[in-house]
Protein backbone atom coordinates (compact mmCIF):
# COMPACT_ATOMS: atom_id res chain seq x y z
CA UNK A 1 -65.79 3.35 -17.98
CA UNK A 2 -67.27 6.91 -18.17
CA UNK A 3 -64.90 9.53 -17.76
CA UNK A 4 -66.44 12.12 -14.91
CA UNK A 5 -65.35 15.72 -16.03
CA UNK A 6 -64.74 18.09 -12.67
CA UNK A 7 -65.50 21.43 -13.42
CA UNK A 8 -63.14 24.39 -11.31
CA UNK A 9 -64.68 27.44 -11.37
CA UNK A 10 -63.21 30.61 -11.06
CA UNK A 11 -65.38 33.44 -9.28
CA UNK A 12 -63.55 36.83 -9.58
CA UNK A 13 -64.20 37.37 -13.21
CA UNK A 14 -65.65 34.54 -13.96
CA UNK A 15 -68.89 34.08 -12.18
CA UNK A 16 -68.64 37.09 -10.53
CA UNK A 17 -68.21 40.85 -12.03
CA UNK A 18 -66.51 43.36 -10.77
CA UNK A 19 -68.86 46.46 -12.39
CA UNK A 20 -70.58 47.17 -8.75
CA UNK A 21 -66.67 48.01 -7.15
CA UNK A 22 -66.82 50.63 -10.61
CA UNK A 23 -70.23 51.80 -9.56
CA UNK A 24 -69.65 52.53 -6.20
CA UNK A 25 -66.25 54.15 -6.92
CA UNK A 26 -68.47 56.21 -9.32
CA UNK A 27 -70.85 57.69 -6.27
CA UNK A 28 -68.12 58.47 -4.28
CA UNK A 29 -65.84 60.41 -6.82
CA UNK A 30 -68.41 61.58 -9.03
CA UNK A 31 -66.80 61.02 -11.95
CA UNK A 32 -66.94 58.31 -14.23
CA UNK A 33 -64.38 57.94 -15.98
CA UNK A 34 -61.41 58.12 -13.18
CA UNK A 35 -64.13 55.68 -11.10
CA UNK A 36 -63.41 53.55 -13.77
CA UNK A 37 -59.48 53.70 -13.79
CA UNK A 38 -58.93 53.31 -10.18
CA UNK A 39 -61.16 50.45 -10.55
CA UNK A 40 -58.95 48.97 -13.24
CA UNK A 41 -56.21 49.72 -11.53
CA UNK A 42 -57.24 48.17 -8.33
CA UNK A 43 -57.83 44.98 -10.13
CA UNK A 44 -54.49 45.37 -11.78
CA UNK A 45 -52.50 45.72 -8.34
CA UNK A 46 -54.41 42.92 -6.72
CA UNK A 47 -53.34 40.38 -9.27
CA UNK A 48 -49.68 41.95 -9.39
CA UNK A 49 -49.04 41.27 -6.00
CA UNK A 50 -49.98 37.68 -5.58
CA UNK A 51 -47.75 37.09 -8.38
CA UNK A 52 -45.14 39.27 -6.44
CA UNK A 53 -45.79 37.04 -3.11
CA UNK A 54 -45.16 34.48 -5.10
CA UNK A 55 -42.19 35.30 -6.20
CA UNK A 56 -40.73 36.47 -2.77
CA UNK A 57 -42.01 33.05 -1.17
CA UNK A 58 -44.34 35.10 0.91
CA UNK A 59 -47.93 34.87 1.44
CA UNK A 60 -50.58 37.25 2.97
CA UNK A 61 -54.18 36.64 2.43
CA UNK A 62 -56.60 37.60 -0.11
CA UNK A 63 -58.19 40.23 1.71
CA UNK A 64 -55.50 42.22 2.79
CA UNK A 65 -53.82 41.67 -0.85
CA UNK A 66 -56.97 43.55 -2.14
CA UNK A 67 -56.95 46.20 0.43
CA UNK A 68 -53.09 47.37 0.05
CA UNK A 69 -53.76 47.22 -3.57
CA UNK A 70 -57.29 49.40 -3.69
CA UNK A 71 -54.62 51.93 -1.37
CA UNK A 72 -51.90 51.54 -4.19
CA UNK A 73 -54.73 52.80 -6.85
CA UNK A 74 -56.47 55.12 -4.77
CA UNK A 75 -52.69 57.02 -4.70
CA UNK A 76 -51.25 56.09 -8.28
CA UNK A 77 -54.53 57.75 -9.72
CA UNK A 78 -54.52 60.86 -7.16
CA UNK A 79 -57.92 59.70 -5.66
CA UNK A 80 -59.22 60.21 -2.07
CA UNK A 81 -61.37 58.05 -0.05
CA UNK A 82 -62.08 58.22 3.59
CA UNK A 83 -61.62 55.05 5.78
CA UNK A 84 -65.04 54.51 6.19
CA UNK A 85 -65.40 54.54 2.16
CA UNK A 86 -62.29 51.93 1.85
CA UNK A 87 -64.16 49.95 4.19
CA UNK A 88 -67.33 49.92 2.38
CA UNK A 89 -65.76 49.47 -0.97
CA UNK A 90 -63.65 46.02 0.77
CA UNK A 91 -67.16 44.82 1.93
CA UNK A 92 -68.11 45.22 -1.01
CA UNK A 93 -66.07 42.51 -1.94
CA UNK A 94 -68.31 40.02 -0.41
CA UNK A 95 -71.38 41.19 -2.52
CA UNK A 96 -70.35 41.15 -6.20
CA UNK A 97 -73.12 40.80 -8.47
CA UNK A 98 -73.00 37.88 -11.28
CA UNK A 99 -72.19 38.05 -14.70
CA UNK A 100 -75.89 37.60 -16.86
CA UNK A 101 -75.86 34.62 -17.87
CA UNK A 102 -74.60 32.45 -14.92
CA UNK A 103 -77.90 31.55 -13.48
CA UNK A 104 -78.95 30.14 -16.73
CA UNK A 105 -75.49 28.22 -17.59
CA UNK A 106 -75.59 26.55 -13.65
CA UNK A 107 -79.10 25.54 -13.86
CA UNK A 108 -78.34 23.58 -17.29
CA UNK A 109 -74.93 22.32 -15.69
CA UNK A 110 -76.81 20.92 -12.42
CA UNK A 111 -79.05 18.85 -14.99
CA UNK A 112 -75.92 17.36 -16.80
CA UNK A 113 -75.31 13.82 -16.19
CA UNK A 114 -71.53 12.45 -14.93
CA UNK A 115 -70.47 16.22 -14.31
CA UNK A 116 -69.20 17.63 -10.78
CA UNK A 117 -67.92 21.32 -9.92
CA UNK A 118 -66.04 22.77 -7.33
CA UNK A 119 -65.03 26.78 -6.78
CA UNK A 120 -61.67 27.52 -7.25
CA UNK A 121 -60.29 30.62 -6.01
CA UNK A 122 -57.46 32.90 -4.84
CA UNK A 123 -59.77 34.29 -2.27
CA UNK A 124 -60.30 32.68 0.96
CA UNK A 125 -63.11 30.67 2.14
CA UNK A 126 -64.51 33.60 4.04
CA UNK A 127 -64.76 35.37 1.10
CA UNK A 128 -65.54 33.04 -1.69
CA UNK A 129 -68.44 31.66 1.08
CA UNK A 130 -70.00 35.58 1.50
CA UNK A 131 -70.06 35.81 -2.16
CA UNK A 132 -71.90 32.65 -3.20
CA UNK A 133 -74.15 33.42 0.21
CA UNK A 134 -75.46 36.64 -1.34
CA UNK A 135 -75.49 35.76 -4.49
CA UNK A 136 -79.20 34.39 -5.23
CA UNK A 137 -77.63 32.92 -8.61
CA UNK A 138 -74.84 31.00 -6.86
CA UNK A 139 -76.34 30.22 -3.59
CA UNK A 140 -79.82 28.47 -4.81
CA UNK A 141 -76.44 26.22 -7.00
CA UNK A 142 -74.78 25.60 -3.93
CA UNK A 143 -75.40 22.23 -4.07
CA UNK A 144 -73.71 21.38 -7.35
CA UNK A 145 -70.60 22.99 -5.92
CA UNK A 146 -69.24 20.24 -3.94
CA UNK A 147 -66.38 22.72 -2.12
CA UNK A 148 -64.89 25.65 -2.28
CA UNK A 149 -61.28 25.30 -2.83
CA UNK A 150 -59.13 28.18 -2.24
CA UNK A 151 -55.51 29.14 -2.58
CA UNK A 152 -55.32 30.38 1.22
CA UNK A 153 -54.75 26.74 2.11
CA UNK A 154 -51.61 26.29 0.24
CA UNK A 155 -50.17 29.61 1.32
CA UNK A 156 -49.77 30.98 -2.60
CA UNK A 157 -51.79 31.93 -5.66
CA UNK A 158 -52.61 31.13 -8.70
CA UNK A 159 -50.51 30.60 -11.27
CA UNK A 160 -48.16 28.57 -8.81
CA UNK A 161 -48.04 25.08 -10.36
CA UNK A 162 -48.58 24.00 -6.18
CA UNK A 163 -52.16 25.54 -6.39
CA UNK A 164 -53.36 23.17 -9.21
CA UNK A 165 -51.89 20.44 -7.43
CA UNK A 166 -53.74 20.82 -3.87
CA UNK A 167 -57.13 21.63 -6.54
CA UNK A 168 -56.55 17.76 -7.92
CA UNK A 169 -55.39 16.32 -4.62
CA UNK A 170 -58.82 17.96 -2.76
CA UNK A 171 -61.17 16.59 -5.86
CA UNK A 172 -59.12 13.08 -5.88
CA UNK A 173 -57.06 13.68 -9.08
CA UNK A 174 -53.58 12.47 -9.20
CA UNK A 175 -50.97 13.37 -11.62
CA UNK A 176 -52.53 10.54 -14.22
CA UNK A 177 -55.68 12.16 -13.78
CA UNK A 178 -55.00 15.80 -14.10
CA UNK A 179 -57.07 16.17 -17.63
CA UNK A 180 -59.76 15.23 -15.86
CA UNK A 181 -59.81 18.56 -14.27
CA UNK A 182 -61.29 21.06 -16.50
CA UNK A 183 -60.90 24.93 -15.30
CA UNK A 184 -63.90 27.55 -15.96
CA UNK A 185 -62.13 31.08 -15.60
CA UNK A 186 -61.78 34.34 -17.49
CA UNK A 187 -58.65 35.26 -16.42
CA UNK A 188 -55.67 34.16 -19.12
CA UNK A 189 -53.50 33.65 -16.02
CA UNK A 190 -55.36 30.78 -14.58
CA UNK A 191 -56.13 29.06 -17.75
CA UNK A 192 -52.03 29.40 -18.42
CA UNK A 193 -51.64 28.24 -14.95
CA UNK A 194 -53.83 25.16 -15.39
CA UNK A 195 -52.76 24.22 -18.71
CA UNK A 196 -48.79 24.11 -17.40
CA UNK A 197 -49.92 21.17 -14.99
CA UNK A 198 -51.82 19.40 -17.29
CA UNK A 199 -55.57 20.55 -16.75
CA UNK A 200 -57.99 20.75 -19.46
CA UNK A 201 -59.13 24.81 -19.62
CA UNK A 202 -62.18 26.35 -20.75
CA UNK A 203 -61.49 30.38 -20.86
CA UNK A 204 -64.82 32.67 -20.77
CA UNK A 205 -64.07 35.31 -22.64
CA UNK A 206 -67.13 37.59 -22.93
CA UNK A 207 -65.64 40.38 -24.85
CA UNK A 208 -64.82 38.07 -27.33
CA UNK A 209 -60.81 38.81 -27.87
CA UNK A 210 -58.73 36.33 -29.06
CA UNK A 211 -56.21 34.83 -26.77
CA UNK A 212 -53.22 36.82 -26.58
CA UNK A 213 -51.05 35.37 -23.66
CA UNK A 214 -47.52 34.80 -25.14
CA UNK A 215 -46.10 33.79 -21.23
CA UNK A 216 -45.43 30.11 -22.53
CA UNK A 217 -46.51 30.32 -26.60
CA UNK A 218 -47.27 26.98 -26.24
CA UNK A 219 -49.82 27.10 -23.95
CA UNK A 220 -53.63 27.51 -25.77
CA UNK A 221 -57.28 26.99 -23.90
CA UNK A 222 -58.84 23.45 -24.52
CA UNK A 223 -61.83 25.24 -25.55
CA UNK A 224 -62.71 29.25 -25.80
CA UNK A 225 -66.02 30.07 -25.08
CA UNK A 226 -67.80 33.26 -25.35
CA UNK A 227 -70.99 33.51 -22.58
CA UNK A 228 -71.07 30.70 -19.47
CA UNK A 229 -73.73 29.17 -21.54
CA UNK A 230 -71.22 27.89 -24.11
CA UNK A 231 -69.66 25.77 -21.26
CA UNK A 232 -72.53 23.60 -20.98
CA UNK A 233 -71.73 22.65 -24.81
CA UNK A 234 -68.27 21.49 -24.53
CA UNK A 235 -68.74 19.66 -21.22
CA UNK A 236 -71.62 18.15 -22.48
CA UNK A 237 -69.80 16.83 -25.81
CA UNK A 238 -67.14 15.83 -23.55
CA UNK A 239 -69.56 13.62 -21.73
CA UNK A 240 -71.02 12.29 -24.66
CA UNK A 241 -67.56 10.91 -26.05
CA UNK A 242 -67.29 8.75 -23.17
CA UNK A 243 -70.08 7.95 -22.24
């Protein structure tokens, strides 16, 4: 019997980039490079405190995670923005644009036999939804996502080993079928995340660095892969060894 492999995309990072939140940090400080920094260290602060929640057994959601860390950034780097520019940079949120070459790489995976995907995400469905609905290059694919799947309905993030479990239990995977699930994501977390329940991982990593992550040395991608397009290659080998 053919083995079915179910893709779980990652968006922030993954499909999505966050270069506009940069750009629009760069019209309203008019400077570059400390755009740049408080944009890094937005994205830095957002991740740090889901891993904190975690860690405290408490939970808030995505959105207001990002918005008390853009606040954190905006004072560790000495930067003012008015409310009204907070608020446009948070909606901007909902309007990332896509990396280059996911069009291209979800058009190819629609036309690949025996293959389903799903979005899987620490943001909620709100979010994740407004994202692929503005998106031309994930909302003329929203068919070959069957769901969005996000971490809001376990009350935790990613890498919580509870998240990957409600991300097999909402595709049909049990524990038995677990390498079945292959993660798409470009964030070393995840893919570490994944790989400690058993998942097969595919990590996107467009600048080309070699992974790095020594959190459990153990722990390596299934496959590293270099532009979304290279995806299509190992899922469609995959698919051809059991077919």
């Amino acid at each position: 019997m053919a083995v079915q492999p179910i893709l779980a995309f990652d968006i922030y990072g993954t499909l999505l980039s966050f270069e506009v939140v940069t750009q629009q940090l760069e019209h309203y400080l008019d400077d570059s490079a400390r755009a740049r920094t408080v944009s890094q260290t937005w994205r830095r602060y957002q991740l740090e405190y889901t891993w904190r929640l975690n860690s405290m057994g408490r939970y808030q959601p995505f959105l207001d995670v990002t918005k008390n860390a853009l606040v954190h950034a905006l004072a560790d780097t000495d930067a003012r923005l008015s409310a009204d520019e907070i608020e446009h940079l948070m909606a901007t949120y909902n309007s990332l644009s896509p990396f280059p070459d996911v069009d291209d790489a979800l058009t190819q995976l629609t036309n690949l036999p025996q293959t389903r995907a799903v979005i899987f995400s620490n943001g909620t469905q709100d979010m994740v939804s407004k994202c692929v609905d503005r998106t031309p290059s994930l909302s003329r694919h929203r068919n070959f996502f069957q769901a969005i799947i996000s971490a809001d309905e376990v009350g935790q993030y990613k890498p919580a080993p509870d998240v990957y479990k409600h991300l097999a239990a909402r595709v049909g995977k049990h524990h038995s079928g677990m390498q079945e699930i292959w993660l798409v994501s470009g964030n070393p977390f995840d893919v570490a995340g994944a790989l400690n329940v058993g998942m097969k991982t595919i990590w996107v990593a467009r600048d080309q660095a070699p992974w790095t992550d020594r959190a459990l040395p153990d722990l390596k991608p299934t496959a590293t892969v270099h532009s979304l397009g290279q995806v299509v290659d190992v899922i469609r080998d995959r698919v051809s060894q059991y077919s």
